[in-house]
PDB file of N, CA and C in Angstrom:
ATOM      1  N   UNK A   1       0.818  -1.184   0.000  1.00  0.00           N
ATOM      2  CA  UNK A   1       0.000   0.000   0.000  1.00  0.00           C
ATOM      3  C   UNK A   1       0.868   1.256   0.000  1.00  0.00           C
ATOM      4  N   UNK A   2       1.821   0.955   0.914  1.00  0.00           N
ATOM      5  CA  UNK A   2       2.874   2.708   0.664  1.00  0.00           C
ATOM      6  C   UNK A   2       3.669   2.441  -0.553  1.00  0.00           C
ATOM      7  N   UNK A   3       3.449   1.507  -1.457  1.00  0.00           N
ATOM      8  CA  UNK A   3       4.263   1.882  -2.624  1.00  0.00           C
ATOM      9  C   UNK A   3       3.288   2.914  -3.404  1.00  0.00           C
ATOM     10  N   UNK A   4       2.205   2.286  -3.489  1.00  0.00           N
ATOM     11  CA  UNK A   4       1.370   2.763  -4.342  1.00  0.00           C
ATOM     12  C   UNK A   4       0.539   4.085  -3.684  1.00  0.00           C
ATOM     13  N   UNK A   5       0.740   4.077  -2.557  1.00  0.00           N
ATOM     14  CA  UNK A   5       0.549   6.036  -2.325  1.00  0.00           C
ATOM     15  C   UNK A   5       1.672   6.736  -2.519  1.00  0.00           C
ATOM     16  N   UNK A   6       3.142   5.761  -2.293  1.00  0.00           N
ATOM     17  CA  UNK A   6       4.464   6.904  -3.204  1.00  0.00           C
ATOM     18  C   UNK A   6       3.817   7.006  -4.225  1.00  0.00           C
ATOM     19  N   UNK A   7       3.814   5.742  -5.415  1.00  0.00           N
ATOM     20  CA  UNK A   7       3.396   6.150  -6.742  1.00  0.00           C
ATOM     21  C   UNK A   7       2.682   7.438  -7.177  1.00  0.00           C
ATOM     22  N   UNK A   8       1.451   7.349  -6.135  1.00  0.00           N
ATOM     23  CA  UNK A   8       0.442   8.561  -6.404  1.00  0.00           C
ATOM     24  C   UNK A   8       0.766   9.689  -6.074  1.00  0.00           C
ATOM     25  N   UNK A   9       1.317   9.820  -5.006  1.00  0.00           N
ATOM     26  CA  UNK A   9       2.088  11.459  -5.143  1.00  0.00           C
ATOM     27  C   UNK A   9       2.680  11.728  -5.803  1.00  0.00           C
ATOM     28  N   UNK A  10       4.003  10.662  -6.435  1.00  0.00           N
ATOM     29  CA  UNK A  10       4.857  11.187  -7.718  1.00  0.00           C
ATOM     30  C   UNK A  10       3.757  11.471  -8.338  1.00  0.00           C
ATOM     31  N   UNK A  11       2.598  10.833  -8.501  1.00  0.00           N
ATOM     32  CA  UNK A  11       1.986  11.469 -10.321  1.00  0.00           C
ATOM     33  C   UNK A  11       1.087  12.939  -9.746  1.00  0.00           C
ATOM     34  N   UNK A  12       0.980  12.580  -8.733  1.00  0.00           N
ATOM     35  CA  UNK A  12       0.252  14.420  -8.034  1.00  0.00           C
ATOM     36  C   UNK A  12       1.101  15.061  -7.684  1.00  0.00           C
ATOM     37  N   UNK A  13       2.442  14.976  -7.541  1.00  0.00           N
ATOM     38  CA  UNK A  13       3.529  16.154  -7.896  1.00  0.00           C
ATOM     39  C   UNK A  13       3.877  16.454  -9.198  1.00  0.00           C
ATOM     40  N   UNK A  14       3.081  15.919 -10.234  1.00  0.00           N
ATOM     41  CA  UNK A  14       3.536  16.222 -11.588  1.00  0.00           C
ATOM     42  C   UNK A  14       4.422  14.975 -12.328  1.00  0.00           C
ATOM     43  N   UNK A  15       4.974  13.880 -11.887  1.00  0.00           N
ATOM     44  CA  UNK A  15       5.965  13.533 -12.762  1.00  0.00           C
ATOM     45  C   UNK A  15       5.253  12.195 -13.219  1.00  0.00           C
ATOM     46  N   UNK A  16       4.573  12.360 -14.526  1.00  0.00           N
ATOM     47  CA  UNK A  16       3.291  11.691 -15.197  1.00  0.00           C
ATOM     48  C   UNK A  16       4.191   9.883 -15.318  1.00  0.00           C
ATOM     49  N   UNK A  17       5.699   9.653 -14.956  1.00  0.00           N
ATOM     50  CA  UNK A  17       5.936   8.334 -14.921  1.00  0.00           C
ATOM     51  C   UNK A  17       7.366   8.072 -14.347  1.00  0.00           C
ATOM     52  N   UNK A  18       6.833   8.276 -12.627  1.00  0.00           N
ATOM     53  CA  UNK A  18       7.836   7.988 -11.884  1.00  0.00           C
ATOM     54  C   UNK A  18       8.598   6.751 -12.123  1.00  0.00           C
ATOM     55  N   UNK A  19       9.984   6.559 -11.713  1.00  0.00           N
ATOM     56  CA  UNK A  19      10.756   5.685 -11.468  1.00  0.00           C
ATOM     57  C   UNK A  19      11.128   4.786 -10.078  1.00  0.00           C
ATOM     58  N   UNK A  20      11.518   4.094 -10.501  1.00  0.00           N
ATOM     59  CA  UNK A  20      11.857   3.015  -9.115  1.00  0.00           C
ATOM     60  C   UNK A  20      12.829   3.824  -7.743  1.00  0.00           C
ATOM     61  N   UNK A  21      13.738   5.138  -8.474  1.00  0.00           N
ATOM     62  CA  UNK A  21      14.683   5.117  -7.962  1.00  0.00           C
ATOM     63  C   UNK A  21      13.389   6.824  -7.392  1.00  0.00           C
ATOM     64  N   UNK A  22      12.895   7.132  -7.728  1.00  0.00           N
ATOM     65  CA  UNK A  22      11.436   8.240  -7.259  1.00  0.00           C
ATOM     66  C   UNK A  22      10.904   8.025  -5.803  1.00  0.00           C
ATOM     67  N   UNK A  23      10.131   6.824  -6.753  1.00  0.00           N
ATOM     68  CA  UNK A  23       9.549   5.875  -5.204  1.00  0.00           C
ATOM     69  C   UNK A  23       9.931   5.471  -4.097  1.00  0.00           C
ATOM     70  N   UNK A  24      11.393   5.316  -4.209  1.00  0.00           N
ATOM     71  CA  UNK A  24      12.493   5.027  -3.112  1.00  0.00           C
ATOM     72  C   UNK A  24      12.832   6.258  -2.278  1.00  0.00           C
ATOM     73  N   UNK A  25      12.520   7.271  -3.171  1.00  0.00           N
ATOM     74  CA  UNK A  25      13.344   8.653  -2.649  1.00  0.00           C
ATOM     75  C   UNK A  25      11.989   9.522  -1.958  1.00  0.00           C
ATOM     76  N   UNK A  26      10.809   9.085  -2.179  1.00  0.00           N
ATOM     77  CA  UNK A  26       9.321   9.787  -1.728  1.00  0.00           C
ATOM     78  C   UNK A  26       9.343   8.503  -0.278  1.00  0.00           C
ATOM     79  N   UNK A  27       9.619   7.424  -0.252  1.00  0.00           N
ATOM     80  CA  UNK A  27       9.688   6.658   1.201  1.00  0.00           C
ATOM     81  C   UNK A  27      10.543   6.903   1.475  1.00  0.00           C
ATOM     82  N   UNK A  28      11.625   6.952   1.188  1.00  0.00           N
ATOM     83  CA  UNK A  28      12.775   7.172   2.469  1.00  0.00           C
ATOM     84  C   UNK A  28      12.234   8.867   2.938  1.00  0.00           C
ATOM     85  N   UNK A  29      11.887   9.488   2.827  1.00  0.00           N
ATOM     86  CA  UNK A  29      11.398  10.380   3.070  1.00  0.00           C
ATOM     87  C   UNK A  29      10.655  10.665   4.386  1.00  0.00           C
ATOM     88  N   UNK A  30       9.861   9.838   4.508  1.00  0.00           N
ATOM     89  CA  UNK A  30       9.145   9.312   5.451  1.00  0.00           C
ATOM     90  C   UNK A  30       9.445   8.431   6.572  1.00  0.00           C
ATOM     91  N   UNK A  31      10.403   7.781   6.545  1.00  0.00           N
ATOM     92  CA  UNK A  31      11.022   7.071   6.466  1.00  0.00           C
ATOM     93  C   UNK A  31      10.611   5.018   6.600  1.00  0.00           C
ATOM     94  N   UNK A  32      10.293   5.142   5.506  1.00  0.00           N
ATOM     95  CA  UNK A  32       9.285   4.080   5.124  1.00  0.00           C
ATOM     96  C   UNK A  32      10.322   2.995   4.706  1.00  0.00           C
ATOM     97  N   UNK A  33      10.917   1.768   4.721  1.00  0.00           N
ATOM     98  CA  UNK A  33      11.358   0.906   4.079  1.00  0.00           C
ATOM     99  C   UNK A  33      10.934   0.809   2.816  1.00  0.00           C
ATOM    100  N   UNK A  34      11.441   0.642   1.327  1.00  0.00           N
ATOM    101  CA  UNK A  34      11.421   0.426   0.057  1.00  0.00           C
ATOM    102  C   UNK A  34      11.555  -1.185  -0.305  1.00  0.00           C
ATOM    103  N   UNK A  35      10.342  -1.900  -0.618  1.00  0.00           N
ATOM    104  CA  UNK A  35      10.952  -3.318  -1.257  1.00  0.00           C
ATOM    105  C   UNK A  35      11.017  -3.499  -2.714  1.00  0.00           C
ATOM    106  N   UNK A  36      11.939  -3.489  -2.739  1.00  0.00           N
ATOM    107  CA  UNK A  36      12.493  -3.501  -4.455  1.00  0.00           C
ATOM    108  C   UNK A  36      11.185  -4.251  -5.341  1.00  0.00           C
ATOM    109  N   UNK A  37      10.691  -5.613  -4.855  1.00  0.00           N
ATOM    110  CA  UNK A  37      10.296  -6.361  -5.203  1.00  0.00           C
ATOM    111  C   UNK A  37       8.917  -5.575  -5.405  1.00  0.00           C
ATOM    112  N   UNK A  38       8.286  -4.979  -4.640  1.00  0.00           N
ATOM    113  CA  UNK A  38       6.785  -4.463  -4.670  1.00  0.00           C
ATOM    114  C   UNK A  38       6.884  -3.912  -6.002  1.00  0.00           C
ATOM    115  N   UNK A  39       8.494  -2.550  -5.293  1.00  0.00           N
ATOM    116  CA  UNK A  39       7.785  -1.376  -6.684  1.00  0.00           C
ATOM    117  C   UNK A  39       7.927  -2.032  -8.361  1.00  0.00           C
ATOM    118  N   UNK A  40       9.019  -2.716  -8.586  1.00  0.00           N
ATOM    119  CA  UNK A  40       9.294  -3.280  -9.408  1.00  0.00           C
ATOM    120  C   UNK A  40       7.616  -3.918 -10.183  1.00  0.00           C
ATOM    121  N   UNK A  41       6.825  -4.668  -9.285  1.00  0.00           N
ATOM    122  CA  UNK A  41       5.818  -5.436  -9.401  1.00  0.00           C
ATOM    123  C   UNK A  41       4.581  -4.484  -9.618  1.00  0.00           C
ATOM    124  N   UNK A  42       4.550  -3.202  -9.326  1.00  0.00           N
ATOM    125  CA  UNK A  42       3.855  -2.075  -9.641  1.00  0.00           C
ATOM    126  C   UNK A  42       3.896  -1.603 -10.468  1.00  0.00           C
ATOM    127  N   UNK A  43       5.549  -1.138 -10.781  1.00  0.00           N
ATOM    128  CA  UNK A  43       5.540  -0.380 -11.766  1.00  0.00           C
ATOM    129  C   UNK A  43       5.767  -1.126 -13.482  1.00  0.00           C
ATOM    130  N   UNK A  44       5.357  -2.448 -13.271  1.00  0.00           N
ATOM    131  CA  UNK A  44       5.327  -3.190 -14.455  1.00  0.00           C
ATOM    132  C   UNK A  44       4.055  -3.534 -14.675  1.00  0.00           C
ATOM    133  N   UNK A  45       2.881  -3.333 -13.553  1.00  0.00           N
ATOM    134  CA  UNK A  45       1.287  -2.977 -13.564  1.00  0.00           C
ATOM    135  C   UNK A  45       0.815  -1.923 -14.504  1.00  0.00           C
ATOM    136  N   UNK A  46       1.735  -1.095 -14.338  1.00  0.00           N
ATOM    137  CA  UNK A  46       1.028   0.309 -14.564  1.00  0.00           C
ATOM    138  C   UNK A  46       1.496   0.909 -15.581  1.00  0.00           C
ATOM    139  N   UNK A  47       2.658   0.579 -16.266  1.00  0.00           N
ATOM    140  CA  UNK A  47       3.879   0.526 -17.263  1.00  0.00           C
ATOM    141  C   UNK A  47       2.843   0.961 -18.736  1.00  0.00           C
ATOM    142  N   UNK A  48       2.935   2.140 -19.376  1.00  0.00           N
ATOM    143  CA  UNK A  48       1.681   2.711 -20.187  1.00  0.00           C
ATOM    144  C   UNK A  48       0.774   2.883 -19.957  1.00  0.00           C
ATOM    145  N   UNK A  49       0.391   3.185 -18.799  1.00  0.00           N
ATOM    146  CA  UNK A  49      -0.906   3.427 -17.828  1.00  0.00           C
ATOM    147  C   UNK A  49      -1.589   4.654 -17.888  1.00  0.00           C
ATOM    148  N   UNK A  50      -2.985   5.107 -18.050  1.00  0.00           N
ATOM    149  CA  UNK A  50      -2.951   6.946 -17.302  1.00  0.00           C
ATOM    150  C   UNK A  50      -3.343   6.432 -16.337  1.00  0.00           C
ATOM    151  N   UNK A  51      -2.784   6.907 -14.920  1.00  0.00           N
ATOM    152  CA  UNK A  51      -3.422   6.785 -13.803  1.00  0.00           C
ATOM    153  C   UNK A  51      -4.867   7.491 -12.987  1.00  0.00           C
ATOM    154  N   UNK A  52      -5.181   8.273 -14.141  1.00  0.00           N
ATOM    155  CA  UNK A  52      -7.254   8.471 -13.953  1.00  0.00           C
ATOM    156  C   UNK A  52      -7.982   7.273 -14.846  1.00  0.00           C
ATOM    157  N   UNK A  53      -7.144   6.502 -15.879  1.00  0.00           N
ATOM    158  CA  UNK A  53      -8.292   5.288 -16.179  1.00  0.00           C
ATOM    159  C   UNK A  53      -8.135   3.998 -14.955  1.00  0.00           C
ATOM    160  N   UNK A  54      -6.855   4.108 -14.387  1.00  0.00           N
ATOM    161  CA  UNK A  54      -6.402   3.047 -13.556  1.00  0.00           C
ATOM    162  C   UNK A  54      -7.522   2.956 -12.211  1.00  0.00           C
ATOM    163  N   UNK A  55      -7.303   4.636 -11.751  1.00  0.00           N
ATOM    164  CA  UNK A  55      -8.698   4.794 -10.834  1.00  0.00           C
ATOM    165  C   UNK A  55     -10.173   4.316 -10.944  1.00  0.00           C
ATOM    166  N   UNK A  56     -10.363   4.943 -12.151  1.00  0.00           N
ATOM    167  CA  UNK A  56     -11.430   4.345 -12.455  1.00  0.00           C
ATOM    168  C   UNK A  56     -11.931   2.842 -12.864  1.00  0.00           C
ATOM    169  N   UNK A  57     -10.812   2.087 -13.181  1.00  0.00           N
ATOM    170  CA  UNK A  57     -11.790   1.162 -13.382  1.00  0.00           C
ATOM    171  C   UNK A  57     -11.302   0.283 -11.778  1.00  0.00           C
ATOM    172  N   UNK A  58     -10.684   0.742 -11.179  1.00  0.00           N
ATOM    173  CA  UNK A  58     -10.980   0.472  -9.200  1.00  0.00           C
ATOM    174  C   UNK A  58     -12.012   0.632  -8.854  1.00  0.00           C
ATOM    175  N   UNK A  59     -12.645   1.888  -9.181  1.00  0.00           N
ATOM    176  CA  UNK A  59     -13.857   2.400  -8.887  1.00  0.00           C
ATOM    177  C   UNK A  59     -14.791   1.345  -9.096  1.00  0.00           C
ATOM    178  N   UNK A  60     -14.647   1.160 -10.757  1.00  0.00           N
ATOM    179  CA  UNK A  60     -15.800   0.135 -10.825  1.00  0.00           C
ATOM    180  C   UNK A  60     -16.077  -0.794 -10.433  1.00  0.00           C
ATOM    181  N   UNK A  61     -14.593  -2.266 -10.125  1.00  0.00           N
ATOM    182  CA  UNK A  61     -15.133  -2.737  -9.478  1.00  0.00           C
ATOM    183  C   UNK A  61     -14.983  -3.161  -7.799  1.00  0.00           C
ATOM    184  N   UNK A  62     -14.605  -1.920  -7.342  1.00  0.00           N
ATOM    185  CA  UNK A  62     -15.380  -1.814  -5.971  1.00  0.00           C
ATOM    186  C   UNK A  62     -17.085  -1.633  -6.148  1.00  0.00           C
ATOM    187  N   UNK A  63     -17.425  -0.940  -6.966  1.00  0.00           N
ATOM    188  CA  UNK A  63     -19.158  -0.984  -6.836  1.00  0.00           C
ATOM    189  C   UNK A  63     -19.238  -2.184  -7.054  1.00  0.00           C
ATOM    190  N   UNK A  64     -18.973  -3.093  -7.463  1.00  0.00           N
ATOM    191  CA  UNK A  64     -19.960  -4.372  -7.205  1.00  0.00           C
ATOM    192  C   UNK A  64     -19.647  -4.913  -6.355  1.00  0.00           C
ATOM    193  N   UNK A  65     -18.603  -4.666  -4.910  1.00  0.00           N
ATOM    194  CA  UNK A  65     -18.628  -5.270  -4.118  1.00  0.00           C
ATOM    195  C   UNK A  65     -19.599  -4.803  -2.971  1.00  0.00           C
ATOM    196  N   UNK A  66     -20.525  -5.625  -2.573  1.00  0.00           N
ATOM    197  CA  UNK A  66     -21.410  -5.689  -1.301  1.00  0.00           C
ATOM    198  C   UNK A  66     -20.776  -4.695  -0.227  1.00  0.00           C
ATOM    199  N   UNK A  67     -21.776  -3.550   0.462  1.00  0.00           N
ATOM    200  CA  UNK A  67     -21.370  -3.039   1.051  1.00  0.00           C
ATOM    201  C   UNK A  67     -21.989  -2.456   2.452  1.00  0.00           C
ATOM    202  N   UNK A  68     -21.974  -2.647   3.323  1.00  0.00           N
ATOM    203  CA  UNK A  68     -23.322  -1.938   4.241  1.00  0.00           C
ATOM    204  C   UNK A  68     -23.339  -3.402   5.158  1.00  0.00           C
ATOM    205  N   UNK A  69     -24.254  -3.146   6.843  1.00  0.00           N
ATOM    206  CA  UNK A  69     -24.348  -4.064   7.864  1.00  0.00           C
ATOM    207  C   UNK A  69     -24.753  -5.119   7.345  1.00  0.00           C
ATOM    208  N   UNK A  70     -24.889  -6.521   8.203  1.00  0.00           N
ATOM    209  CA  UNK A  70     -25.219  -7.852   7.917  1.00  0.00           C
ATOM    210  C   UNK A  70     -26.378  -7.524   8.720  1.00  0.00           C
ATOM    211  N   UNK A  71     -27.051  -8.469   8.224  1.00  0.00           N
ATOM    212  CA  UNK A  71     -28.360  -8.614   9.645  1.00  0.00           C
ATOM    213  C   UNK A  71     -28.072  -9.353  10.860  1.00  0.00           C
ATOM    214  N   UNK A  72     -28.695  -8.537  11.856  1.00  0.00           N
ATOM    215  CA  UNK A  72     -27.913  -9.499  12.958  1.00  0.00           C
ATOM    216  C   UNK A  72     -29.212 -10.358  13.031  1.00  0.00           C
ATOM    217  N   UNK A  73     -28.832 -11.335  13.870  1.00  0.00           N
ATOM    218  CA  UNK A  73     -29.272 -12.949  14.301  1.00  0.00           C
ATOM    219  C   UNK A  73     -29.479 -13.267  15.393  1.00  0.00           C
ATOM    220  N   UNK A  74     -30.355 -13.671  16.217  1.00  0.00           N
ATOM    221  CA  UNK A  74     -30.352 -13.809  17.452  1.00  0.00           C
ATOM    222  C   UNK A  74     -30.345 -15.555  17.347  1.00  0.00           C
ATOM    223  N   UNK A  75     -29.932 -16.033  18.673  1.00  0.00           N
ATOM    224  CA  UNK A  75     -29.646 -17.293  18.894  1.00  0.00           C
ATOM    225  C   UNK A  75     -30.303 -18.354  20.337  1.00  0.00           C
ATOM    226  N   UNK A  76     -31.356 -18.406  19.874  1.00  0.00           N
ATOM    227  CA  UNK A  76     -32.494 -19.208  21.172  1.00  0.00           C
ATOM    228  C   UNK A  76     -31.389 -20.208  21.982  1.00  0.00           C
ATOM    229  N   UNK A  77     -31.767 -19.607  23.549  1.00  0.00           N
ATOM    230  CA  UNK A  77     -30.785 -20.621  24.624  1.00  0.00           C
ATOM    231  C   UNK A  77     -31.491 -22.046  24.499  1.00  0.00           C
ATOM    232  N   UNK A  78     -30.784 -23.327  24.509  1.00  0.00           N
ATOM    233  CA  UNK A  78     -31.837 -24.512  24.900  1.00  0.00           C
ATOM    234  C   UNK A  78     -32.167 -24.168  25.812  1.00  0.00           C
ATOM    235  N   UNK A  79     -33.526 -25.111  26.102  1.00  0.00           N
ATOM    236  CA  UNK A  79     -33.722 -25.197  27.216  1.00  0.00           C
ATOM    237  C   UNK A  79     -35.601 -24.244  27.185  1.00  0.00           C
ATOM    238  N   UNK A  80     -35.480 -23.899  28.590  1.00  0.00           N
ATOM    239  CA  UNK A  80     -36.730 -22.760  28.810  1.00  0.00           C
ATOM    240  C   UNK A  80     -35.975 -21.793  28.921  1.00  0.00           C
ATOM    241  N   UNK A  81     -35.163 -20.924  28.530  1.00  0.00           N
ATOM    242  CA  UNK A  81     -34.588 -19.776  28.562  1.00  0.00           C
ATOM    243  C   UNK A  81     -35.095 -19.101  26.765  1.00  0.00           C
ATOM    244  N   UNK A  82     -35.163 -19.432  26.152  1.00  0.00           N
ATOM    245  CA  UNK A  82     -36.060 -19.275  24.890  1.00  0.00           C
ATOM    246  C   UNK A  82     -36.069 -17.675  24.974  1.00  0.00           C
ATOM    247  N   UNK A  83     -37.127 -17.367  25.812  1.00  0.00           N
ATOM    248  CA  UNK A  83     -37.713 -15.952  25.842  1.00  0.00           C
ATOM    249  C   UNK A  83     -37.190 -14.778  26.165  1.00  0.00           C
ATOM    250  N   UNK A  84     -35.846 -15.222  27.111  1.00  0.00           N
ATOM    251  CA  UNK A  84     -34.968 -14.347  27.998  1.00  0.00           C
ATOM    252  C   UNK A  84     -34.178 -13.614  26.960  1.00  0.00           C
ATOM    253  N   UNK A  85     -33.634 -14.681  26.363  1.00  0.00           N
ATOM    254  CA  UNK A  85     -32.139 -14.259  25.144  1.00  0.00           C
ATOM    255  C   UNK A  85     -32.369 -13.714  24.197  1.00  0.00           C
ATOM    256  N   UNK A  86     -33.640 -13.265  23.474  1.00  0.00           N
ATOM    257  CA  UNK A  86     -33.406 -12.335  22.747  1.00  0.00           C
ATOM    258  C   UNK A  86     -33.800 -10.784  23.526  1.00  0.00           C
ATOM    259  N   UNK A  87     -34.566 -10.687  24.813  1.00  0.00           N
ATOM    260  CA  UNK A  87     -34.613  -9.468  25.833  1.00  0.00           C
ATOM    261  C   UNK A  87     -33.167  -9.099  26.260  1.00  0.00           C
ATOM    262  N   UNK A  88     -32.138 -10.133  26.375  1.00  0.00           N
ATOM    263  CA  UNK A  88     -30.947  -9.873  26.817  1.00  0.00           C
ATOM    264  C   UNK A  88     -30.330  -9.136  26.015  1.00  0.00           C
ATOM    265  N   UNK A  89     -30.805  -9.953  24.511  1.00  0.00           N
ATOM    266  CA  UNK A  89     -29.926  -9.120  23.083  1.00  0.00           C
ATOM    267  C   UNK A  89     -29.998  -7.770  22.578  1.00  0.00           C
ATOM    268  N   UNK A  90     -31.814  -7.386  23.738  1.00  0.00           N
ATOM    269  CA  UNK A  90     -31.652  -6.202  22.412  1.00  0.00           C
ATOM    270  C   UNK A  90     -31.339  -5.155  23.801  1.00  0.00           C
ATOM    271  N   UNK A  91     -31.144  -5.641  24.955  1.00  0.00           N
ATOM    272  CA  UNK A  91     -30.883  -4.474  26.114  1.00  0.00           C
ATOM    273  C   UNK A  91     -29.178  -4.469  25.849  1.00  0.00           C
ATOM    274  N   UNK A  92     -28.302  -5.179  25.365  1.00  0.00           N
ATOM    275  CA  UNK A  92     -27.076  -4.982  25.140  1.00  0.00           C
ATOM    276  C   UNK A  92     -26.794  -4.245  23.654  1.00  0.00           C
ATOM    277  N   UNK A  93     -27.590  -4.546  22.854  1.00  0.00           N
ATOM    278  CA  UNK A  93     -27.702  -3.837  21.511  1.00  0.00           C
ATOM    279  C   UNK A  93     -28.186  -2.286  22.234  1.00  0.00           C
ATOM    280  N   UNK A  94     -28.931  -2.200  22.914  1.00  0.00           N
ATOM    281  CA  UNK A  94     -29.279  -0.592  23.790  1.00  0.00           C
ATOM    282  C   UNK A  94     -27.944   0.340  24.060  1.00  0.00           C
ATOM    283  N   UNK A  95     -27.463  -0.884  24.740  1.00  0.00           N
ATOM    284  CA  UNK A  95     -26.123  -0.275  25.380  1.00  0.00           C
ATOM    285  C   UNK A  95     -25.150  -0.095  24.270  1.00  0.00           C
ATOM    286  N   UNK A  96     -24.976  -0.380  23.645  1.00  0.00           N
ATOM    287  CA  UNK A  96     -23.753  -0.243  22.502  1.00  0.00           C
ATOM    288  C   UNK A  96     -24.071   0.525  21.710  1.00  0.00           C
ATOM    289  N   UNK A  97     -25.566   1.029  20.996  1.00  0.00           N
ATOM    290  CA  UNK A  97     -26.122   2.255  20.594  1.00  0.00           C
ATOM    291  C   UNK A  97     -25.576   3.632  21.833  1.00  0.00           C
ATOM    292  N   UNK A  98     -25.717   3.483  23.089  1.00  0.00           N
ATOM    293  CA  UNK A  98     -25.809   4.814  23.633  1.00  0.00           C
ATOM    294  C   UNK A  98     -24.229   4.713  23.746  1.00  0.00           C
ATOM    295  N   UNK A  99     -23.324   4.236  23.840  1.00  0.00           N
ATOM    296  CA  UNK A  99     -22.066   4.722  23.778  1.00  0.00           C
ATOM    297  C   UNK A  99     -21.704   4.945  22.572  1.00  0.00           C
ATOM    298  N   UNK A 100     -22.299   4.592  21.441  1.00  0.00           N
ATOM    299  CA  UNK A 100     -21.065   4.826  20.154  1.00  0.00           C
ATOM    300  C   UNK A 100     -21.926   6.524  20.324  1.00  0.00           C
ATOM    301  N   UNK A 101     -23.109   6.825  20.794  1.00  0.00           N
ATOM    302  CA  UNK A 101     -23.823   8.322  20.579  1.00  0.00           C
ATOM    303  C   UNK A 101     -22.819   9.014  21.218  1.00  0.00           C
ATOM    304  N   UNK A 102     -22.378   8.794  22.573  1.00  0.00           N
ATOM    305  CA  UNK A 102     -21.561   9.403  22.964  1.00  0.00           C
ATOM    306  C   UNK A 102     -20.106  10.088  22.615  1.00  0.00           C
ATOM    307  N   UNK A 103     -19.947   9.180  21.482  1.00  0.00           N
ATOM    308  CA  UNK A 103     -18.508   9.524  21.091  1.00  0.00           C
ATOM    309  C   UNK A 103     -18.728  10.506  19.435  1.00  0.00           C
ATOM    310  N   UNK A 104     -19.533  10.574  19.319  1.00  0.00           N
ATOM    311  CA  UNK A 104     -20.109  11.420  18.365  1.00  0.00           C
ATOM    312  C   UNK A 104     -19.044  12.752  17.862  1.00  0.00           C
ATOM    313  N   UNK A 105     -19.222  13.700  19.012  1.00  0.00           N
ATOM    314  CA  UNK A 105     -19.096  14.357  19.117  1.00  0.00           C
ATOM    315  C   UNK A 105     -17.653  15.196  19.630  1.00  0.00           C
ATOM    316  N   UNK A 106     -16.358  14.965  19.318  1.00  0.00           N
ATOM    317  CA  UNK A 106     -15.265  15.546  20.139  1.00  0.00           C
ATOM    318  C   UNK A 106     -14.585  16.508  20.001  1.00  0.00           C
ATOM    319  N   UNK A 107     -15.663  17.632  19.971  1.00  0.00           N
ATOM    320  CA  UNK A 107     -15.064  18.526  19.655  1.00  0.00           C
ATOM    321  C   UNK A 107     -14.659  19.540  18.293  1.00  0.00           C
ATOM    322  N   UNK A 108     -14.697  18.733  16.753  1.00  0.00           N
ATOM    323  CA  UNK A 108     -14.583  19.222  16.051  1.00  0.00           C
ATOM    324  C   UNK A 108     -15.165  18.323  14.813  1.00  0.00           C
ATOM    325  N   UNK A 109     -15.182  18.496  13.452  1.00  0.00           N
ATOM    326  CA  UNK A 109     -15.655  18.277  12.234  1.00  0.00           C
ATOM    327  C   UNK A 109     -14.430  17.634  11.388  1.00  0.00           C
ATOM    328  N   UNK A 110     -14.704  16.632  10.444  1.00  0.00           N
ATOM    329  CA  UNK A 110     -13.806  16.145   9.920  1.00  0.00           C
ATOM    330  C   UNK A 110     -13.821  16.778   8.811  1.00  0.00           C
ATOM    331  N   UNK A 111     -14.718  17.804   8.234  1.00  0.00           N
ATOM    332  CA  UNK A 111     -14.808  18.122   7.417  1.00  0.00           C
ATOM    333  C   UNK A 111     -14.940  19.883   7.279  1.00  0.00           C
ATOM    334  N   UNK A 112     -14.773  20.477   8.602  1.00  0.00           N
ATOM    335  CA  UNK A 112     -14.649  21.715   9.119  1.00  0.00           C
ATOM    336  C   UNK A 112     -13.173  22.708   8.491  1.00  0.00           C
TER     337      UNK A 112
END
């Protein structure tokens, strides 16, 4: 993954087809370890590439991957407890709603 956000800054600093010896010089920067082997394996991916069609067709197919909660499931105790366990489930589902509310809010906007 940090090869390929070096990559992308070289091409959002302008240089439309960075080099191996680029990518090395945008991580050490940071001071990120360089594996020869990645960028090498990247930059023979992308080798005549524009990197806005490359985006895009990421884009695309991330949309077809499934995205959003599962349904949750409740799970009957044997026994005569039957009736209890899903009252148990949804007073702990209560509780885990009012704390994530709580954290809402700290102070500032991510987008401010």
């Amino acid at each position: 993954m940090k090869v390929i956000a070096a990559y992308l800054l070289a091409v959002l600093g302008g240089n439309t087809c960075p080099t191996e010896k680029d990518l090395k010089k945008i991580l050490a920067s940071v001071g990120a370890e360089a594996d020869d082997d990645r960028i090498q394996l990247l930059l023979s991916q992308v080798e005549g590439k524009d990197i806005t069609e490359l985006i895009a067709a990421g884009r695309e197919k991330l949309a077809s991957v499934p995205a959003g909660g599962g349904a949750a499931c409740a799970v009957a105790a044997p026994g005569g407890g039957g009736a209890a366990a899903p009252a148990a489930a949804e007073k702990e589902e209560k509780k885990v709603e009012e704390k994530e509310e709580s954290d809402d809010d700290m102070g500032f906007s991510l987008f401010d």
